[in-house]
N, C-alpha and C. Protein backbone atom coordinates (compact mmCIF):
# COMPACT_ATOMS: atom_id res chain seq x y z
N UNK A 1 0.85 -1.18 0.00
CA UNK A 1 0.00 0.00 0.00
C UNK A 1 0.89 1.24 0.00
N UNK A 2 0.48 1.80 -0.71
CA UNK A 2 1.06 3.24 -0.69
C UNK A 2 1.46 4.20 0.58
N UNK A 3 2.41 4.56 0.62
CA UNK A 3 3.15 5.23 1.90
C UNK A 3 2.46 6.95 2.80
N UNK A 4 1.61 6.90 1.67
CA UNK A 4 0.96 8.31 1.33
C UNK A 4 -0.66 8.36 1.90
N UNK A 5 -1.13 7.16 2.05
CA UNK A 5 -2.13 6.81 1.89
C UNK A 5 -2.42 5.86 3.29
N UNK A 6 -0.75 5.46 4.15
CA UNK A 6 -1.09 5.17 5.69
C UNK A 6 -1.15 5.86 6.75
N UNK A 7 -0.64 7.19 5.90
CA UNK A 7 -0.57 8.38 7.30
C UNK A 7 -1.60 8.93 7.51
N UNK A 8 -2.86 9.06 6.56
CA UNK A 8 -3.95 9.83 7.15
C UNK A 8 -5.48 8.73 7.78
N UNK A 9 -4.57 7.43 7.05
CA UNK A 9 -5.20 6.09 7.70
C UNK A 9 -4.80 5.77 9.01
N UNK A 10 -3.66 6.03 9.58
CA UNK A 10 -3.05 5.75 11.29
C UNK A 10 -3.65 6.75 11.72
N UNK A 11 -3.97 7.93 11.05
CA UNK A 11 -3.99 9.42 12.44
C UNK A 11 -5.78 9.28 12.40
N UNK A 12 -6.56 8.78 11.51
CA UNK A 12 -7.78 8.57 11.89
C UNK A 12 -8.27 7.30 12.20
N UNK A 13 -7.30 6.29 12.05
CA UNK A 13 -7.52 5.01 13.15
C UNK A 13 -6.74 5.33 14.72
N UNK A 14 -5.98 6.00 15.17
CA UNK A 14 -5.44 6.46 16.62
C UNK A 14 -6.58 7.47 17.25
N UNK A 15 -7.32 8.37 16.06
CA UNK A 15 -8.27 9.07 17.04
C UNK A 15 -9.58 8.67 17.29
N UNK A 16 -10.01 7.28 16.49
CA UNK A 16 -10.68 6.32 16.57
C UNK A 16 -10.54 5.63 17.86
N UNK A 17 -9.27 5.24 17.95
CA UNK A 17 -8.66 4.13 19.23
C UNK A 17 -8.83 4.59 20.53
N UNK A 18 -8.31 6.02 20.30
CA UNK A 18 -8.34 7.08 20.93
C UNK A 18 -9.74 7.17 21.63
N UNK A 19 -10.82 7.62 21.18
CA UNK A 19 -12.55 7.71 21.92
C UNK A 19 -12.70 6.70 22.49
N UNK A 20 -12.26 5.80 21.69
CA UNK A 20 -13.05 4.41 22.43
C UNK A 20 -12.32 3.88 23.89
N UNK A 21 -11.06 4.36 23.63
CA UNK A 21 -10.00 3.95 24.93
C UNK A 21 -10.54 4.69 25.97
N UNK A 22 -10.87 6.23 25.85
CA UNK A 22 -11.25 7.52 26.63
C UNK A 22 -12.53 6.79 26.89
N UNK A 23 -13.44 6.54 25.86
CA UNK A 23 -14.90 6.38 26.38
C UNK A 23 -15.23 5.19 27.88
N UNK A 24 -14.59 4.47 27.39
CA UNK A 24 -14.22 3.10 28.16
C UNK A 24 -13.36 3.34 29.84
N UNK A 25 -12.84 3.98 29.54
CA UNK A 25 -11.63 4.25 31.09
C UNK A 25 -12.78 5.16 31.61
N UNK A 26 -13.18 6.41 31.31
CA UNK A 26 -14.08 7.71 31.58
C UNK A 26 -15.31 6.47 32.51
N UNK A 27 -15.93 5.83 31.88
CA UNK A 27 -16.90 4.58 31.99
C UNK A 27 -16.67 3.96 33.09
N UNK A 28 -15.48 3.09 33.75
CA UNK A 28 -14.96 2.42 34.50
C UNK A 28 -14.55 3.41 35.81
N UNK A 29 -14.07 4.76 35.40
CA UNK A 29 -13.72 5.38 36.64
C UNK A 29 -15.30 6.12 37.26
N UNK A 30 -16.35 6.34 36.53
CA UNK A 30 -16.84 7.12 37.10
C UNK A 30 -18.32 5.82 37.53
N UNK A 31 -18.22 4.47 37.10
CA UNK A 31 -18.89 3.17 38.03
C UNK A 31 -18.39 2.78 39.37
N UNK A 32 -17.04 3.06 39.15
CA UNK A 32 -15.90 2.86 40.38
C UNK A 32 -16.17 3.78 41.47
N UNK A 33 -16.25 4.85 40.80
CA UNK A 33 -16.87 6.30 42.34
C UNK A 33 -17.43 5.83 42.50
N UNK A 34 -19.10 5.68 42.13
CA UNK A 34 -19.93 5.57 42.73
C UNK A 34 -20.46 4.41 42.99
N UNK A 35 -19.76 3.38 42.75
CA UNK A 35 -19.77 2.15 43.76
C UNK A 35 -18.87 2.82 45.11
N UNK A 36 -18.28 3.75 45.36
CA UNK A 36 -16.98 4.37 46.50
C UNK A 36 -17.95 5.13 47.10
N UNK A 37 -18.43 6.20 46.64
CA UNK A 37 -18.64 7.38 47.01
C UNK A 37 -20.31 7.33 47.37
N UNK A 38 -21.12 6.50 46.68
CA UNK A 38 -22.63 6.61 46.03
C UNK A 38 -23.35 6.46 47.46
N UNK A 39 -24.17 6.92 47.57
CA UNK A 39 -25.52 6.75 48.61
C UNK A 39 -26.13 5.69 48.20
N UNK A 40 -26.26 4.36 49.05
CA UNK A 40 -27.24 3.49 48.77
C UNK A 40 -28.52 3.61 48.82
N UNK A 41 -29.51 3.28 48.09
CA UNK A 41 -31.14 3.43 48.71
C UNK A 41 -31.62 2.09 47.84
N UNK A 42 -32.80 2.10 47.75
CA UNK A 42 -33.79 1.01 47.16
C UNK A 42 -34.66 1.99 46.15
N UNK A 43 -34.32 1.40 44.87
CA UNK A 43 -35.40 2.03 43.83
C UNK A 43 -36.76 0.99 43.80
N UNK A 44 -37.56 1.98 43.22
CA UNK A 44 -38.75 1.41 42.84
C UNK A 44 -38.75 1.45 40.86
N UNK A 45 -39.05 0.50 40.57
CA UNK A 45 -38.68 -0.05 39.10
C UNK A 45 -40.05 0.29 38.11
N UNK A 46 -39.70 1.26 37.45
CA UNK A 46 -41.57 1.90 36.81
C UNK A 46 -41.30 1.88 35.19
N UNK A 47 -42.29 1.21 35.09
CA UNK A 47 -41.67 1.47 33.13
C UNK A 47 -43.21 2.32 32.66
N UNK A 48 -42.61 3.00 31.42
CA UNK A 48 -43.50 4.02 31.12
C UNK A 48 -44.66 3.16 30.24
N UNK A 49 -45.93 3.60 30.50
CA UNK A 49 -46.81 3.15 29.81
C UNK A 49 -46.42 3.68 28.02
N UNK A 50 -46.79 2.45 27.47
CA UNK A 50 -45.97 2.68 25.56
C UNK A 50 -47.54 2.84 24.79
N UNK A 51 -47.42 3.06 24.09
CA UNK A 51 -48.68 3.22 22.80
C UNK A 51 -48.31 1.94 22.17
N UNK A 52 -49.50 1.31 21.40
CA UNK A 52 -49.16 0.19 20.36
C UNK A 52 -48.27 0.91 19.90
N UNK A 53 -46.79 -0.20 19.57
CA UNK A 53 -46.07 -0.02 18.43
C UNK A 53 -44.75 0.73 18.80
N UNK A 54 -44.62 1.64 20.41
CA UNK A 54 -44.24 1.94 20.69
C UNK A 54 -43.32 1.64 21.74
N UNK A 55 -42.04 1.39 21.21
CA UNK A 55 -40.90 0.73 22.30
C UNK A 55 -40.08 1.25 23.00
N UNK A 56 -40.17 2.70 22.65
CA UNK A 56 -38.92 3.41 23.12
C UNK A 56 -38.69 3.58 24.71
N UNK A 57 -39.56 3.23 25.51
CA UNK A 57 -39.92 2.57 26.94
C UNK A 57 -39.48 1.58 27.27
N UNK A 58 -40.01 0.51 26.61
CA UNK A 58 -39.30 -0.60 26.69
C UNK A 58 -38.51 -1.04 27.74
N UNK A 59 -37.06 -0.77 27.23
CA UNK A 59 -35.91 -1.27 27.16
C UNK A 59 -35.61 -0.77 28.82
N UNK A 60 -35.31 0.50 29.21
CA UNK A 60 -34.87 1.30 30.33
C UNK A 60 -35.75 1.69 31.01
N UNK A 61 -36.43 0.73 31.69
CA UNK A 61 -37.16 1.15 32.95
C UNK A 61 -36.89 2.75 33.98
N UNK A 62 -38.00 3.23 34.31
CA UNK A 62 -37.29 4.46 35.23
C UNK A 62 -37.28 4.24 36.73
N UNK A 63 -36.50 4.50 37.54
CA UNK A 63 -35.75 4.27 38.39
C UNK A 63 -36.35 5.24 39.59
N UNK A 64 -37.21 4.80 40.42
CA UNK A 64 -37.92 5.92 41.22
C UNK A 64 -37.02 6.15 42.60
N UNK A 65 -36.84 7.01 43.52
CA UNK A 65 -36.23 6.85 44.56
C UNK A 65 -35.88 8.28 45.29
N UNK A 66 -35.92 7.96 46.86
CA UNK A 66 -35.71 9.35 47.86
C UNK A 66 -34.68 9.89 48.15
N UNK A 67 -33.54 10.51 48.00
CA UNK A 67 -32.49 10.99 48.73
C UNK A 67 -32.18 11.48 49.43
N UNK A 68 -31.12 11.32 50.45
CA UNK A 68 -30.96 11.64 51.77
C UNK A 68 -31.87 13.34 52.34
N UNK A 69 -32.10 13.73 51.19
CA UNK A 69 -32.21 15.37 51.81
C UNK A 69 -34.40 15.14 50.84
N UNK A 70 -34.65 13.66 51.40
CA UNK A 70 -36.20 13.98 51.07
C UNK A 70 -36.90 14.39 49.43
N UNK A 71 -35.56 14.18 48.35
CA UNK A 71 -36.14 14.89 47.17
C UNK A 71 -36.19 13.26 46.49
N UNK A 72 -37.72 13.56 45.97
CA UNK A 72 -37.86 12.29 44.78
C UNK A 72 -37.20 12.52 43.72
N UNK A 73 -36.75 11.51 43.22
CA UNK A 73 -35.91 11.33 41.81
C UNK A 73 -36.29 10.32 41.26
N UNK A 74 -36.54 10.87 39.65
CA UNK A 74 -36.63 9.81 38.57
C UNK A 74 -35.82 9.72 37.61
N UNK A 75 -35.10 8.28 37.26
CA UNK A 75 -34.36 8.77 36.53
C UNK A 75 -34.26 7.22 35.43
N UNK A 76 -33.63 7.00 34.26
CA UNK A 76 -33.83 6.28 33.54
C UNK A 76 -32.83 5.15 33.92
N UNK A 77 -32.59 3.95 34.08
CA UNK A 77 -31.94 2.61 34.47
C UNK A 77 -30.77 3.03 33.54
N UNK A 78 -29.53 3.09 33.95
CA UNK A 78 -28.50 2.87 33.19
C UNK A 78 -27.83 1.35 32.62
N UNK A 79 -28.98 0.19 32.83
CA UNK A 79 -29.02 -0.73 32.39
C UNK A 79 -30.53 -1.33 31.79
N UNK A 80 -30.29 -2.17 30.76
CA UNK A 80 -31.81 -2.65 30.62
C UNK A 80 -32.06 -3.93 30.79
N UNK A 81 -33.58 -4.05 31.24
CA UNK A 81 -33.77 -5.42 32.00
C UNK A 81 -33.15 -6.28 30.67
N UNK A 82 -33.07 -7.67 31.68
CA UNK A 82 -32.18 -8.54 30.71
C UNK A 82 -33.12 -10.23 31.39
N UNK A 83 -32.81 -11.20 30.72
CA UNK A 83 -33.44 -12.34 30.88
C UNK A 83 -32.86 -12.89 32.42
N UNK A 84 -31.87 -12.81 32.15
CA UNK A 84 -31.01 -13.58 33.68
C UNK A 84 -31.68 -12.77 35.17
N UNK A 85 -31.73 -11.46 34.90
CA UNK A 85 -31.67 -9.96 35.80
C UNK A 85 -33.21 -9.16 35.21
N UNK A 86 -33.94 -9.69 36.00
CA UNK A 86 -35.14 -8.84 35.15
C UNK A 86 -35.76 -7.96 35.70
N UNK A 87 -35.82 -6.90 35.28
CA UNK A 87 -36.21 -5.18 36.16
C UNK A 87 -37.91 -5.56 36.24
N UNK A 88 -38.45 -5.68 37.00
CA UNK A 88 -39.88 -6.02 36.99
C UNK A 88 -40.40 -4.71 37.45
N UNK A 89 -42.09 -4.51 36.79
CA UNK A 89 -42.08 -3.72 37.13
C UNK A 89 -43.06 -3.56 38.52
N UNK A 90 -43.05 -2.78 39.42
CA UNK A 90 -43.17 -2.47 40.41
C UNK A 90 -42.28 -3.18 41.69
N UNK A 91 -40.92 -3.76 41.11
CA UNK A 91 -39.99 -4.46 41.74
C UNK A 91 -39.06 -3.11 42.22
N UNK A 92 -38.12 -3.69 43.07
CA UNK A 92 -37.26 -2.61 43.88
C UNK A 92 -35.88 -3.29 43.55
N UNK A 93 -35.16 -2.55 43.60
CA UNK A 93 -33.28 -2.81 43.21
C UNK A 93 -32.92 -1.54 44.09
N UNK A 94 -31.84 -2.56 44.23
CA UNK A 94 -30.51 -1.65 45.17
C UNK A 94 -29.57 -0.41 44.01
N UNK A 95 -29.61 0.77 44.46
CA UNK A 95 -28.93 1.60 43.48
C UNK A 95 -27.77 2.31 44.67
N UNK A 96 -26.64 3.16 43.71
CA UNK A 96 -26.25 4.06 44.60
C UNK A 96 -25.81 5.18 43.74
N UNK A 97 -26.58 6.33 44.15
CA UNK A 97 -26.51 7.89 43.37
C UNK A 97 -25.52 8.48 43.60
N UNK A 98 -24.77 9.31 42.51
CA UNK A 98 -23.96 10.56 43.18
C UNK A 98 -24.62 11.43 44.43
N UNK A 99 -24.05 12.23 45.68
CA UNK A 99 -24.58 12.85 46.57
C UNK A 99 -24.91 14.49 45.46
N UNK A 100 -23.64 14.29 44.82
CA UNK A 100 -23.26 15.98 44.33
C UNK A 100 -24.18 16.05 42.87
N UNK A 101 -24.64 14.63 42.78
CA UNK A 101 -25.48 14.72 41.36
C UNK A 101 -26.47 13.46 41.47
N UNK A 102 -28.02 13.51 42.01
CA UNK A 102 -28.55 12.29 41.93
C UNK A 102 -28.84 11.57 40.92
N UNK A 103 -28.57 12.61 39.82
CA UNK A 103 -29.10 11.69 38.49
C UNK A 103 -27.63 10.57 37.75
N UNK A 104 -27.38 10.76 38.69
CA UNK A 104 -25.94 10.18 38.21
C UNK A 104 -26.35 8.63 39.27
N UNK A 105 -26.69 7.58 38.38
CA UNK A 105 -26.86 6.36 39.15
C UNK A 105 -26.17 5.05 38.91
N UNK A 106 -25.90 4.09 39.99
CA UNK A 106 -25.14 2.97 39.53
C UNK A 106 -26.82 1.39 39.50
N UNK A 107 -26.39 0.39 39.49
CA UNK A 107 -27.51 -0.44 39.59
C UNK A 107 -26.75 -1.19 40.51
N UNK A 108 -27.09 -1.33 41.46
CA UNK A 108 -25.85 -2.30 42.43
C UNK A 108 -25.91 -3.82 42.11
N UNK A 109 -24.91 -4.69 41.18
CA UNK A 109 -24.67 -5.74 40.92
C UNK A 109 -25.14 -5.85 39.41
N UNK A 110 -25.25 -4.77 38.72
CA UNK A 110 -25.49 -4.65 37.49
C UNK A 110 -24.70 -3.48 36.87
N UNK A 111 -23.19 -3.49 37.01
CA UNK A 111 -22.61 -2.18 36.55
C UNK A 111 -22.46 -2.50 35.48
N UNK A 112 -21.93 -3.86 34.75
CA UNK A 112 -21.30 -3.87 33.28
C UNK A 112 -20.54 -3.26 33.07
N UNK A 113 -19.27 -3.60 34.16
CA UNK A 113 -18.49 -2.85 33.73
C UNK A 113 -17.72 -3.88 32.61
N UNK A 114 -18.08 -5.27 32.27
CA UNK A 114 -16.98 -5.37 31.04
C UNK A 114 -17.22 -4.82 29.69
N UNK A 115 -18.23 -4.24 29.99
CA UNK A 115 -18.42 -3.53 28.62
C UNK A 115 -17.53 -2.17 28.28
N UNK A 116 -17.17 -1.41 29.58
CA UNK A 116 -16.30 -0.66 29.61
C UNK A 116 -14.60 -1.17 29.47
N UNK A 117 -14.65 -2.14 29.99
CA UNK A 117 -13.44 -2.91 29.72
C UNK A 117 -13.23 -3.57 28.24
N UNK A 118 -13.94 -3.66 27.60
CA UNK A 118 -13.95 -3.84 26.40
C UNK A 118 -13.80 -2.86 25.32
N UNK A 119 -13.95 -1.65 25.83
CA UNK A 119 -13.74 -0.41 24.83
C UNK A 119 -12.58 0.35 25.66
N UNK A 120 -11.91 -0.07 26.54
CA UNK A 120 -10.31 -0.15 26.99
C UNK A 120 -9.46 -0.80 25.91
N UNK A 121 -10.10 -2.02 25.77
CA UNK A 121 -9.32 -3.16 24.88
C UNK A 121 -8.91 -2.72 23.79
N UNK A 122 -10.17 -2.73 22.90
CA UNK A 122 -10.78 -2.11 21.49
C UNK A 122 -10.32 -0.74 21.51
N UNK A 123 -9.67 0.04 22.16
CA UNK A 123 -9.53 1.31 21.87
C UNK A 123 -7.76 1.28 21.69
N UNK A 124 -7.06 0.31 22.87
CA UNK A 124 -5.87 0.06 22.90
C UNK A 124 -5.16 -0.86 22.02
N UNK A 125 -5.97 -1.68 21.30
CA UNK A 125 -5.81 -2.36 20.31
C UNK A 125 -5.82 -1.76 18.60
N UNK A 126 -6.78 -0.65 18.65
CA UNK A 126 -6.65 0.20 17.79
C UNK A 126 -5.55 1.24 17.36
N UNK A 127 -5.24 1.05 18.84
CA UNK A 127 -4.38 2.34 19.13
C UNK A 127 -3.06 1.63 18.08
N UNK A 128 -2.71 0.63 18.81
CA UNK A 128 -1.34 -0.05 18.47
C UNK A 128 -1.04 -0.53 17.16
N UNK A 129 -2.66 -0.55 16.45
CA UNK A 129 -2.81 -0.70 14.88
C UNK A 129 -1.81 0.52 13.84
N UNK A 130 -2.69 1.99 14.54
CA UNK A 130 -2.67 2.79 14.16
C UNK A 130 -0.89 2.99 14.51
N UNK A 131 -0.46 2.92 15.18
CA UNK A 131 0.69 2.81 15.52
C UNK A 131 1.78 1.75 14.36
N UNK A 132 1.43 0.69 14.30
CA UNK A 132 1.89 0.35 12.74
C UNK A 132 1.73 0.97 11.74
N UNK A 133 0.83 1.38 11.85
CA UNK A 133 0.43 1.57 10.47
C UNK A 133 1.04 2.93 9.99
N UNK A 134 1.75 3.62 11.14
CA UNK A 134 2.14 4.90 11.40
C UNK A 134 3.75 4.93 10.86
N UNK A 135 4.20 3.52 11.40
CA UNK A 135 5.77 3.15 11.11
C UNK A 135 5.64 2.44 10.22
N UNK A 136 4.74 1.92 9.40
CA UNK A 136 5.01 1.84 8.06
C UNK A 136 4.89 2.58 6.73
N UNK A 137 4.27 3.78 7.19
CA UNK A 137 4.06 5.28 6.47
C UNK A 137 5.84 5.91 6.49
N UNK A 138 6.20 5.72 7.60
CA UNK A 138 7.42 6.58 7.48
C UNK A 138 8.88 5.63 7.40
């Protein structure tokens, strides 16, 4: 392949590698706080009534719950029910909120974080592509 033609192929596969590495670590550190930092409570599990035909509900149940200072919060499941783990509705799950931001929520025993670990991988794996592909341009 042409020598001309890997350099603008490495610098937009590295800033490729690049998001996904950032997206992924960003992901993992800020599940990690608030498994550290988070206020535990008990949500109440509410899914929105849908229209025929209409799914966009579905998937992300909303997440009802009180915080320490008496304010209700609703907020959308940062996970969606799944077959193994099923968000039922009028069921309760363990969450833990940012104090400094309640809408900021974890699902306690449902972080996924390998999904964040996987766009660590995929981002660092890209990276090191782009990185050939960089020393074989020059």
């Amino acid at each position: 392949m042409d020598a001309a033609l890997l350099a603008p192929l490495a610098v937009f596969a590295a800033i490729g590698g690049l998001t996904a590495y950032l997206a992924g670590a960003v992901g993992l550190r800020d599940t990690r706080r608030l498994r550290r930092v988070g206020i535990p409570v008990q949500a109440l599990v509410k899914y929105r009534s849908t229209q025929a035909g209409d799914l966009a509900g579905a998937a992300r149940p909303l997440l009802q719950f009180v915080t320490a200072d008496e304010t209700v919060m609703e907020v959308f499941s940062p996970v969606p029910a799944g077959r193994s783990q099923p968000l039922t509705d009028g069921g309760q799950v363990w969450i833990s909120y940012d104090p400094a931001d309640p809408r900021q929520v974890v699902v306690r025993g449902r972080e996924r974080a390998w999904l964040d670990l996987s766009f660590v991988a995929l981002g660092a794996a890209v990276l090191l592509g782009a990185l050939v592909l960089f020393l074989l341009a020059v």
